[in-house]
Protein backbone atom coordinates (compact mmCIF):
# COMPACT_ATOMS: atom_id res chain seq x y z
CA UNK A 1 12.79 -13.13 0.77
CA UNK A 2 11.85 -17.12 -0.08
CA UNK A 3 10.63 -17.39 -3.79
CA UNK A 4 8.57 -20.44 -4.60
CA UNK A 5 10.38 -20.47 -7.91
CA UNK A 6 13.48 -18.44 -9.43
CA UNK A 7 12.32 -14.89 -11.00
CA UNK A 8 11.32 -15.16 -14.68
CA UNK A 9 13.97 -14.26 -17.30
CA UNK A 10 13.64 -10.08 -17.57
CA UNK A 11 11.23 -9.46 -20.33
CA UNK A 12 12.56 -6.99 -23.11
CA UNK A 13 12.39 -3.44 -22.12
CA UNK A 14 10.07 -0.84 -24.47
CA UNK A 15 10.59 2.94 -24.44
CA UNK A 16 13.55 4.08 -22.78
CA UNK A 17 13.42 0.45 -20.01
CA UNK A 18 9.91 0.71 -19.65
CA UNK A 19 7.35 -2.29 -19.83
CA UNK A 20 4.34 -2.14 -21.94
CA UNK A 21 1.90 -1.69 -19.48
CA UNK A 22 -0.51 0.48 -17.01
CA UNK A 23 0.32 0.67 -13.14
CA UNK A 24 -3.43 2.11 -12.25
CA UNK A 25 -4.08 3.31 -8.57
CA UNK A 26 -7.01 4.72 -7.30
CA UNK A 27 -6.57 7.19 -4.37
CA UNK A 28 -9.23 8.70 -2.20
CA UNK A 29 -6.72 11.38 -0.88
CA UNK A 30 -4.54 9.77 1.68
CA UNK A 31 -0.73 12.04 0.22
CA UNK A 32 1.47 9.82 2.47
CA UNK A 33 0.80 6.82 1.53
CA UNK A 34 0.30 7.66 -2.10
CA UNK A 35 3.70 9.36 -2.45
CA UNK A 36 5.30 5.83 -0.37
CA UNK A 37 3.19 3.76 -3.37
CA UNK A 38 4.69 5.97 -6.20
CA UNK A 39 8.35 5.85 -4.77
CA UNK A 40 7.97 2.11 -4.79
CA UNK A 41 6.71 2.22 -8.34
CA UNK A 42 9.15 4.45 -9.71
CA UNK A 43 12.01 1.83 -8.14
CA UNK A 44 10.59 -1.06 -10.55
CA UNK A 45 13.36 -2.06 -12.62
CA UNK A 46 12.43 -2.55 -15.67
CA UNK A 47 9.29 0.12 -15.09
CA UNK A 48 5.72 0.25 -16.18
CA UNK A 49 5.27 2.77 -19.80
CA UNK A 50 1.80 4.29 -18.16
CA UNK A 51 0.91 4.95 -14.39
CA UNK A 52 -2.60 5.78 -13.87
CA UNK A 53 -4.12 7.87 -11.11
CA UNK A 54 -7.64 7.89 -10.82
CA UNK A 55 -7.97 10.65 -8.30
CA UNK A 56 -11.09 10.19 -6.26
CA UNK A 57 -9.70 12.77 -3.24
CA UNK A 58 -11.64 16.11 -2.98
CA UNK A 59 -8.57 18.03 -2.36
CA UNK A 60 -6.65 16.35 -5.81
CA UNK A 61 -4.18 14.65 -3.88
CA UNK A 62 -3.35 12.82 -6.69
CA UNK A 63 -2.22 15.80 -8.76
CA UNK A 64 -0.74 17.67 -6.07
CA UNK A 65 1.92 15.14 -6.22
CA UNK A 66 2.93 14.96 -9.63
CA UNK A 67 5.46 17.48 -9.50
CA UNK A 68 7.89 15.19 -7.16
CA UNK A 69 7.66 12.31 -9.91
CA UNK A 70 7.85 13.89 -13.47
CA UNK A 71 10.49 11.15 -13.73
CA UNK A 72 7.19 8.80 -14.03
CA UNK A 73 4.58 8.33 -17.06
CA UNK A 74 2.33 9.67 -14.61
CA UNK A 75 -1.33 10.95 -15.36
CA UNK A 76 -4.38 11.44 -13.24
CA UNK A 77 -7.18 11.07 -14.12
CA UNK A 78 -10.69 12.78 -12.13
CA UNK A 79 -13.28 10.68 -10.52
CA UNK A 80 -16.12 12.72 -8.99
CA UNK A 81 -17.58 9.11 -7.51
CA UNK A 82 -16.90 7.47 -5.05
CA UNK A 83 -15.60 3.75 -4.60
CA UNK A 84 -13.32 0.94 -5.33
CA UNK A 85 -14.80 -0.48 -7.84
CA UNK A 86 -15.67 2.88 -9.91
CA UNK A 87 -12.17 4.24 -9.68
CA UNK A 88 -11.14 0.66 -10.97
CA UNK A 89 -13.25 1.13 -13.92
CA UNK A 90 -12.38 4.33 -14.47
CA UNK A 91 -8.47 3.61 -14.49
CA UNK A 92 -9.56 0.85 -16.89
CA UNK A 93 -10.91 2.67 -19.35
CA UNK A 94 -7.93 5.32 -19.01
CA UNK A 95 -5.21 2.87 -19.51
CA UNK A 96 -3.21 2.91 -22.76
CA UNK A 97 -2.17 -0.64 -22.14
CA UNK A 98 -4.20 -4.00 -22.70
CA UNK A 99 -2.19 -5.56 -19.60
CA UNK A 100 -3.36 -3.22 -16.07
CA UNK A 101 -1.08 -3.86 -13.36
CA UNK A 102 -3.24 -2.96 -10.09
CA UNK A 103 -2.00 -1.93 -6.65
CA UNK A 104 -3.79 0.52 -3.77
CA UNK A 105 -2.16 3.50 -2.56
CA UNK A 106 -1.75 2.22 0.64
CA UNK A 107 0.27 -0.32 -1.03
CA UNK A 108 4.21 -0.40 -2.13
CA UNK A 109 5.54 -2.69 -4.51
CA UNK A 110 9.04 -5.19 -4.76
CA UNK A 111 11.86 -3.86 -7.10
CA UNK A 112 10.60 -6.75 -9.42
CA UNK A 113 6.96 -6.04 -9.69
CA UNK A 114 6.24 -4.82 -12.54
CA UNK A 115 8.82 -7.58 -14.06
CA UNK A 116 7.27 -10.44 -12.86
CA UNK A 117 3.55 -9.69 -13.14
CA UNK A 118 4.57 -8.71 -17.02
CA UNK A 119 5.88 -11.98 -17.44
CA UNK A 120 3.33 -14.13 -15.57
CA UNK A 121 0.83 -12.42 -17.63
CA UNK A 122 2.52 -13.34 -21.19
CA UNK A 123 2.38 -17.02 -20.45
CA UNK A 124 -1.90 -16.99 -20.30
CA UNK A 125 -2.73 -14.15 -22.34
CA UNK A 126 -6.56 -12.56 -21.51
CA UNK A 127 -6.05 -14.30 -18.07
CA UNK A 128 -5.95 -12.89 -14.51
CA UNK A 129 -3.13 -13.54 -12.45
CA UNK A 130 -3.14 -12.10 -8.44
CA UNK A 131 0.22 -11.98 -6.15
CA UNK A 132 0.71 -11.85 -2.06
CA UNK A 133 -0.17 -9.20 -0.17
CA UNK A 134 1.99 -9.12 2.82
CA UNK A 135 1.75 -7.57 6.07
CA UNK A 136 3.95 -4.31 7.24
CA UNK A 137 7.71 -5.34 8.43
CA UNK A 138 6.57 -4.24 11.73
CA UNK A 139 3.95 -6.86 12.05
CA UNK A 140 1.15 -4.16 12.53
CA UNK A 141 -2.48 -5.98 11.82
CA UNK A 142 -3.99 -4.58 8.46
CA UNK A 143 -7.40 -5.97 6.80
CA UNK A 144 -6.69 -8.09 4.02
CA UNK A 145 -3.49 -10.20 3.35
CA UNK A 146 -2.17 -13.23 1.47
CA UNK A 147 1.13 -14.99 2.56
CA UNK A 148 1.15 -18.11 0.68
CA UNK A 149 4.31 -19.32 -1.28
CA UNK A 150 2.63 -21.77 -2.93
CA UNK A 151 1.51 -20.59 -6.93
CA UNK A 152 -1.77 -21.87 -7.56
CA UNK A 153 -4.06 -22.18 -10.66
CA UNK A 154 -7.58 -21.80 -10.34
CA UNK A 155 -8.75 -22.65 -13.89
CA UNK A 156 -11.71 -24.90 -13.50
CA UNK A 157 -12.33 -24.01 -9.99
CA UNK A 158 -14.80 -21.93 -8.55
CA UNK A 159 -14.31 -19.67 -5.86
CA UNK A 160 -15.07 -16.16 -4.01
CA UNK A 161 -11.43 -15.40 -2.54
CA UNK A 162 -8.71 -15.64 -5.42
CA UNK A 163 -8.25 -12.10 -6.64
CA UNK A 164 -6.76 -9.56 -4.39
CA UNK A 165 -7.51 -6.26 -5.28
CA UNK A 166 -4.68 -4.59 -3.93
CA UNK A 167 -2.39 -6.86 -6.32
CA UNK A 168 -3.80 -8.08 -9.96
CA UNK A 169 -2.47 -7.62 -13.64
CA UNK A 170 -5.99 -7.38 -15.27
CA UNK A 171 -6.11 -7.99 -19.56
CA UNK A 172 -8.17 -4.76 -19.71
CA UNK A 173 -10.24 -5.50 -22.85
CA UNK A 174 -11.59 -8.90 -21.56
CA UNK A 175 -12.46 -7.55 -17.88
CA UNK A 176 -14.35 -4.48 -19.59
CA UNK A 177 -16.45 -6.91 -21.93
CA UNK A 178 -17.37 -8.54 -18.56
CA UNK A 179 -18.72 -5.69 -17.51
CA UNK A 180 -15.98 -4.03 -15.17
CA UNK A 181 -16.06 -3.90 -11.58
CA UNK A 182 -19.73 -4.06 -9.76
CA UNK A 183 -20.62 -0.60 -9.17
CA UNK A 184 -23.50 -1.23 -6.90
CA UNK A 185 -23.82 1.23 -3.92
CA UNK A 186 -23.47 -1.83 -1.28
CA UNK A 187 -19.95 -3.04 -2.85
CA UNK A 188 -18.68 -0.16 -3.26
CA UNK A 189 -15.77 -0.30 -0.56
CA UNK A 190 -15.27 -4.24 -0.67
CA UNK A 191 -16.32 -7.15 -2.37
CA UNK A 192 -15.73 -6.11 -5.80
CA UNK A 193 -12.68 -7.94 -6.13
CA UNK A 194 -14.71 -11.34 -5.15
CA UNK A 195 -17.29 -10.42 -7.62
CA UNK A 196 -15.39 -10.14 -10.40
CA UNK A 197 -13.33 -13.49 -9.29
CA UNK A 198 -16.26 -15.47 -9.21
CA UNK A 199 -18.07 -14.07 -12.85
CA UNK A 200 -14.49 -14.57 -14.33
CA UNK A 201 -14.39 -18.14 -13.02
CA UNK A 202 -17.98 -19.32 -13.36
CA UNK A 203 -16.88 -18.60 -17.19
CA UNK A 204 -13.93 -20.35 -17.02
CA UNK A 205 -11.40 -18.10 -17.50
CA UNK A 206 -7.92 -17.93 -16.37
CA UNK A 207 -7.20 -16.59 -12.49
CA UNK A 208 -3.22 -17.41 -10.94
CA UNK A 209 -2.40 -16.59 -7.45
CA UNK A 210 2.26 -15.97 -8.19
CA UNK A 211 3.72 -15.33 -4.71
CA UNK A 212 6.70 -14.22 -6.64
CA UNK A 213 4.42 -10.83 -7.34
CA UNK A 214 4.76 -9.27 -4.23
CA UNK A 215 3.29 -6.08 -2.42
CA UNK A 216 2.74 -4.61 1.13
CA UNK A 217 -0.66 -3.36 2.77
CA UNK A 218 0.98 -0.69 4.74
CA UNK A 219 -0.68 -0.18 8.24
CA UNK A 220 -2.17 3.09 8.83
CA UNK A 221 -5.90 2.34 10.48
CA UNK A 222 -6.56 2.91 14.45
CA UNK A 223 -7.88 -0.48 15.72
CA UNK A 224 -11.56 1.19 15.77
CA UNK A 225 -10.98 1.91 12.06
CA UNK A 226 -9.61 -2.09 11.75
CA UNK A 227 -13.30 -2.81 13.46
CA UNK A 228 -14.74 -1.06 11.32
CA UNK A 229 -13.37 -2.58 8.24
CA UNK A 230 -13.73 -5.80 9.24
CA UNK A 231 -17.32 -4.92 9.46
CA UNK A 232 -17.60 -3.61 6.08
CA UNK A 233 -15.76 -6.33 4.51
CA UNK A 234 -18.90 -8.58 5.72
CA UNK A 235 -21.06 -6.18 4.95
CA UNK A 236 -19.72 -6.49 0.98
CA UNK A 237 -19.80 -10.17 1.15
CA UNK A 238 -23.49 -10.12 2.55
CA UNK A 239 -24.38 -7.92 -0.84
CA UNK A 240 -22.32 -10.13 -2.87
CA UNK A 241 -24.32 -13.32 -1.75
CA UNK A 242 -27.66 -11.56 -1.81
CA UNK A 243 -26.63 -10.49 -5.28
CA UNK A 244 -26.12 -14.07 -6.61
CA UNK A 245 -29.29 -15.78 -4.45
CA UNK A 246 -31.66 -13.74 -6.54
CA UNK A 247 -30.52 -15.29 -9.37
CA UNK A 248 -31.09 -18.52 -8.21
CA UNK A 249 -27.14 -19.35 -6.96
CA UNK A 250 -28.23 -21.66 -3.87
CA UNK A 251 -24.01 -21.97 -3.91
CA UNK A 252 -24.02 -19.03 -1.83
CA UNK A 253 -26.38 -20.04 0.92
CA UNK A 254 -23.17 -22.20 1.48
CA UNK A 255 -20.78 -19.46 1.87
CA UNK A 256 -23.38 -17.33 4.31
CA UNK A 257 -23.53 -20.47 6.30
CA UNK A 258 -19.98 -20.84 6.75
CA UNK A 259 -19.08 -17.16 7.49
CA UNK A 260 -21.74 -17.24 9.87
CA UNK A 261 -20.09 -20.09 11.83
CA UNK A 262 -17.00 -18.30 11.61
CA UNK A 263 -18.19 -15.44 13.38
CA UNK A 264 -19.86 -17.46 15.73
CA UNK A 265 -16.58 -19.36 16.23
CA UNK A 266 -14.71 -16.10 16.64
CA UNK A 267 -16.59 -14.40 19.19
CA UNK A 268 -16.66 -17.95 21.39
CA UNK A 269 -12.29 -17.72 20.99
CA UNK A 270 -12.78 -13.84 21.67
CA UNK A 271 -14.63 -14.52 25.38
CA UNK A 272 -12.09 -17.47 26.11
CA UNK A 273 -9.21 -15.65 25.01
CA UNK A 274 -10.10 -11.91 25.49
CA UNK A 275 -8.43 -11.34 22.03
CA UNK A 276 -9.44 -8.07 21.11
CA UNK A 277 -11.93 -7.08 18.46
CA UNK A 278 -9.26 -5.35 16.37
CA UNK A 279 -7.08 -8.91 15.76
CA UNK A 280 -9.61 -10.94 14.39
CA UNK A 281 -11.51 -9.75 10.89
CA UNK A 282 -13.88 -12.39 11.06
CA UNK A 283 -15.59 -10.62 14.50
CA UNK A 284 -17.19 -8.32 11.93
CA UNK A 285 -19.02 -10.62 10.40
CA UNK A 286 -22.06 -10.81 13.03
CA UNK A 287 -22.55 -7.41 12.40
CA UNK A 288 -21.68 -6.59 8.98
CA UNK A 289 -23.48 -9.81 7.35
CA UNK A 290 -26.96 -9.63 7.90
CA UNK A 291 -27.01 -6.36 7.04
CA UNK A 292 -25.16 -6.54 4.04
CA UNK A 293 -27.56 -9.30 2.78
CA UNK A 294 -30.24 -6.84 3.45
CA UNK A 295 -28.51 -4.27 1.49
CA UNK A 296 -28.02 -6.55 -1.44
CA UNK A 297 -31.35 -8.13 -1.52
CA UNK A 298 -32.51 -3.82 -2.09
CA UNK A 299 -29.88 -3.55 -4.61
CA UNK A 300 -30.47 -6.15 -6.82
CA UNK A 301 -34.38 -5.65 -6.98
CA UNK A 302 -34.08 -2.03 -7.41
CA UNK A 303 -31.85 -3.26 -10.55
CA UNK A 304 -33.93 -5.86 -11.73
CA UNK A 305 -36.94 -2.80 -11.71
CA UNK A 306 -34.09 -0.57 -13.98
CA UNK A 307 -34.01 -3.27 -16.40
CA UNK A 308 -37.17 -3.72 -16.91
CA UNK A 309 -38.52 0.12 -17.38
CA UNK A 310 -35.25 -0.04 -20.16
CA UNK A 311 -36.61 -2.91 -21.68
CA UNK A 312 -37.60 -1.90 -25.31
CA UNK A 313 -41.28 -2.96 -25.61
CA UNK A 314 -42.25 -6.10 -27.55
């Protein structure tokens, strides 16, 4: 596979060829595709000292499955909750290790993950760096990707689209003392990632996009189910933007606008073309964004009323 760059030197193996740090991957009890992730985990060479569970599956998927991987530093950990962004916290807190290497159980990993990601990370300590997300080898359509071979440093930049969520080494300490994930009830199946992307570089921290970190989003959705994501994925962004309006970010009226003409743009193509709704994620955004907006203009008032009855009198 085309690098953009030769692989880093391999970084000094701890514990028996293991890495110092946490693969965390939160399940909501899909067995298949968890097992596939963990087989491509265990084949990291060198591998990670800690993987991390966080088991948010009513049936305990995640346990059930640790008897075909004792070879693994494997531990699960419970998460009544539900939702990305709580089961990232979660695993954050869990992990043993200040660098969190991040992938989704309907993810599996390059030999070299774990390698590479360790090494990007040493050269920026306490910064972010994301990798590509590629498609299945079959071509199959699946929500979210990124293909490009180009690395990319987005120190000083500020943007909503940097950080995939389905590949990120995360310095644990500093993305806990910003507060974690957004838990909010309206992000709580997408979005978080572009939350967190755009606190961490509003501050002016440290996010890299390496192509030479490399996973696959493994195709497993019907194309109703791709609809339907598509949807929600607007529907996070809508939240998102409402979130950051109310506190007087007119930036994002910007980003509404444009989505908004990309939907419109899509379903024009779609009625020329007859290109099914399945093919094209930005068809959900018609539906999905208004009423995300809606969702987060509830959320972040109901918040703002939290605050205030917590407020210690003057």
């Amino acid at each position: 596979m085309s690098q953009t760059h030769p692989t880093p030197a391999q970084p000094e193996p701890r514990n028996g060829g293991r890495l110092p740090v946490t693969v965390l991957v939160p399940t909501i009890g899909r067995p298949d595709l968890l097992r596939a992730c963990l087989r491509s985990v265990s084949g990291c060479r060198p591998g990670a000292d800690e993987v991390v569970i966080v088991d948010q599956s009513r049936d305990q998927a995640g346990a059930a499955l640790i008897g075909e991987f004792l070879h693994l530093p494997v531990k699960v950990v419970g998460c009544e909750g539900r939702g990305y962004a709580l089961g990232l916290n979660v695993g954050l807190r869990a992990a043993r290790h200040q660098l969190v290497l991040v992938t989704n159980d309907d993810c599996t990993v390059r030999p070299d993950w774990v390698a590479v990601a360790y090494a990007r990370a040493r050269e920026r300590p306490g910064g972010i760096v994301t990798g590509r997300v590629m498609p299945p080898e079959d071509g199959a359509p699946v929500p979210s990707i990124k293909v490009d071979l180009e690395p990319h440093d987005y120190h000083g930049e500020i943007v909503l689209n940097a950080l995939y969520g389905g590949n990120m080494m995360l310095p644990r300490q500093e993305v806990l003392f910003f507060g974690g994930f957004d838990e909010r009830p309206g992000m709580r199946v997408s979005s978080e990632d572009n939350d967190l992307c755009y606190r961490w570089l509003r501050a002016g921290r440290s996010l890299r996009y390496e192509p030479d970190m490399v996973v696959w989003h493994n195709d497993w959705r019907s194309p109703e189910e791709l609809v339907q994501r598509y949807v929600e994925y607007a529907r996070g962004n809508g939240v998102l933007y409402a979130k950051y309006l109310l506190r007087g970010d007119r930036s994002m009226l910007r980003y509404a606008a444009r989505e908004y003409a990309w939907g419109w743009r899509s379903l024009a193509a779609a009625l020329v073309r007859r290109r099914p709704r399945w093919q094209d994620p930005r068809r959900g955004v018609l539906r999905g964004l208004p009423v995300g907006l809606a969702i987060g203009l509830r959320d972040e008032l109901r918040d703002r009323r939290a605050r205030t009855q917590q407020a210690p009198p003057v």
